[in-house]
Protein backbone atom coordinates (compact mmCIF):
# COMPACT_ATOMS: atom_id res chain seq x y z
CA UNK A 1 8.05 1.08 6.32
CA UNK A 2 11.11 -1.76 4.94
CA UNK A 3 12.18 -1.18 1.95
CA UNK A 4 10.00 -4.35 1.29
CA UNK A 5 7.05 -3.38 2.01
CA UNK A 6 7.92 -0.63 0.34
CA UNK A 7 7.95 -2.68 -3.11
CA UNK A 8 5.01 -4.65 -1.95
CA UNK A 9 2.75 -1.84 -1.53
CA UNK A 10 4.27 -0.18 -4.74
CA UNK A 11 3.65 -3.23 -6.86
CA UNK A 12 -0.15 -3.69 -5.53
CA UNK A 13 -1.17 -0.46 -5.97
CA UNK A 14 0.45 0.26 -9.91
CA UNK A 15 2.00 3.72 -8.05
CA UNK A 16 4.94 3.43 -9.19
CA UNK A 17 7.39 3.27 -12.88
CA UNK A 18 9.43 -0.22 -13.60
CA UNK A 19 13.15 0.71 -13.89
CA UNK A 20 13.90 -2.85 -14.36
CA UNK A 21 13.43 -6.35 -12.78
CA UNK A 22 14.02 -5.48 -9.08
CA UNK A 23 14.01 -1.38 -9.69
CA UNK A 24 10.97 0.98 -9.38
CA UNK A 25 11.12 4.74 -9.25
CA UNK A 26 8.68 6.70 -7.43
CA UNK A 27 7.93 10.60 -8.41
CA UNK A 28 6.75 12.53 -5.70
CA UNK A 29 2.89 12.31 -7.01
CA UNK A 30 3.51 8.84 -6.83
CA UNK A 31 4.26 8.79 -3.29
CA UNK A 32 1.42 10.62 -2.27
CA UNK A 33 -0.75 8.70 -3.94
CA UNK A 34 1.08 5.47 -2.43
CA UNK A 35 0.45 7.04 1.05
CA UNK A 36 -2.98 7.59 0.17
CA UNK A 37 -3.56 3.76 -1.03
CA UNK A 38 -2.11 2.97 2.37
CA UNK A 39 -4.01 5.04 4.17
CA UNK A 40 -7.79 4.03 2.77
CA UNK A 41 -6.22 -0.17 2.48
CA UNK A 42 -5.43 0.52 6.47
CA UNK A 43 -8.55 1.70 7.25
CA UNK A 44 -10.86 -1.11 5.49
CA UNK A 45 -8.94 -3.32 7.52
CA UNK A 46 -9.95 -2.10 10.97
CA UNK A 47 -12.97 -1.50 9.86
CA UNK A 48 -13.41 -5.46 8.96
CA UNK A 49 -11.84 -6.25 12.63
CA UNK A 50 -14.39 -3.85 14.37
CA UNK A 51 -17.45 -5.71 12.19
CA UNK A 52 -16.13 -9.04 13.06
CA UNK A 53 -17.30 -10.38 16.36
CA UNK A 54 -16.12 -13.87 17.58
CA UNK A 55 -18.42 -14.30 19.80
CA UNK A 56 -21.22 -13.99 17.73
């Protein structure tokens, strides 16, 4: 993972504490629960490519 996505993902899912304008901090709950996010955001997406048939 960049260091931008990093921010992306951070900023989406609220898992994280503002330092300032372009500075976050991330606690080590946070980044499980940031993993987590990832994890279950991943897996909706396949599962929308799988249901999606463009033949159909």
């Amino acid at each position: 993972m960049t260091k931008t996505e990093l921010r992306r993902y951070c900023r989406e899912s609220g898992h994280c504490t503002r330092l300032s304008k372009n500075r976050i901090m991330l606690h080590q709950d946070d980044i499980e629960k940031l993993i987590l996010w990832v994890r279950e955001r991943n897996a909706g997406a396949a599962e929308q490519e799988a249901k999606h048939d463009p033949f159909a």
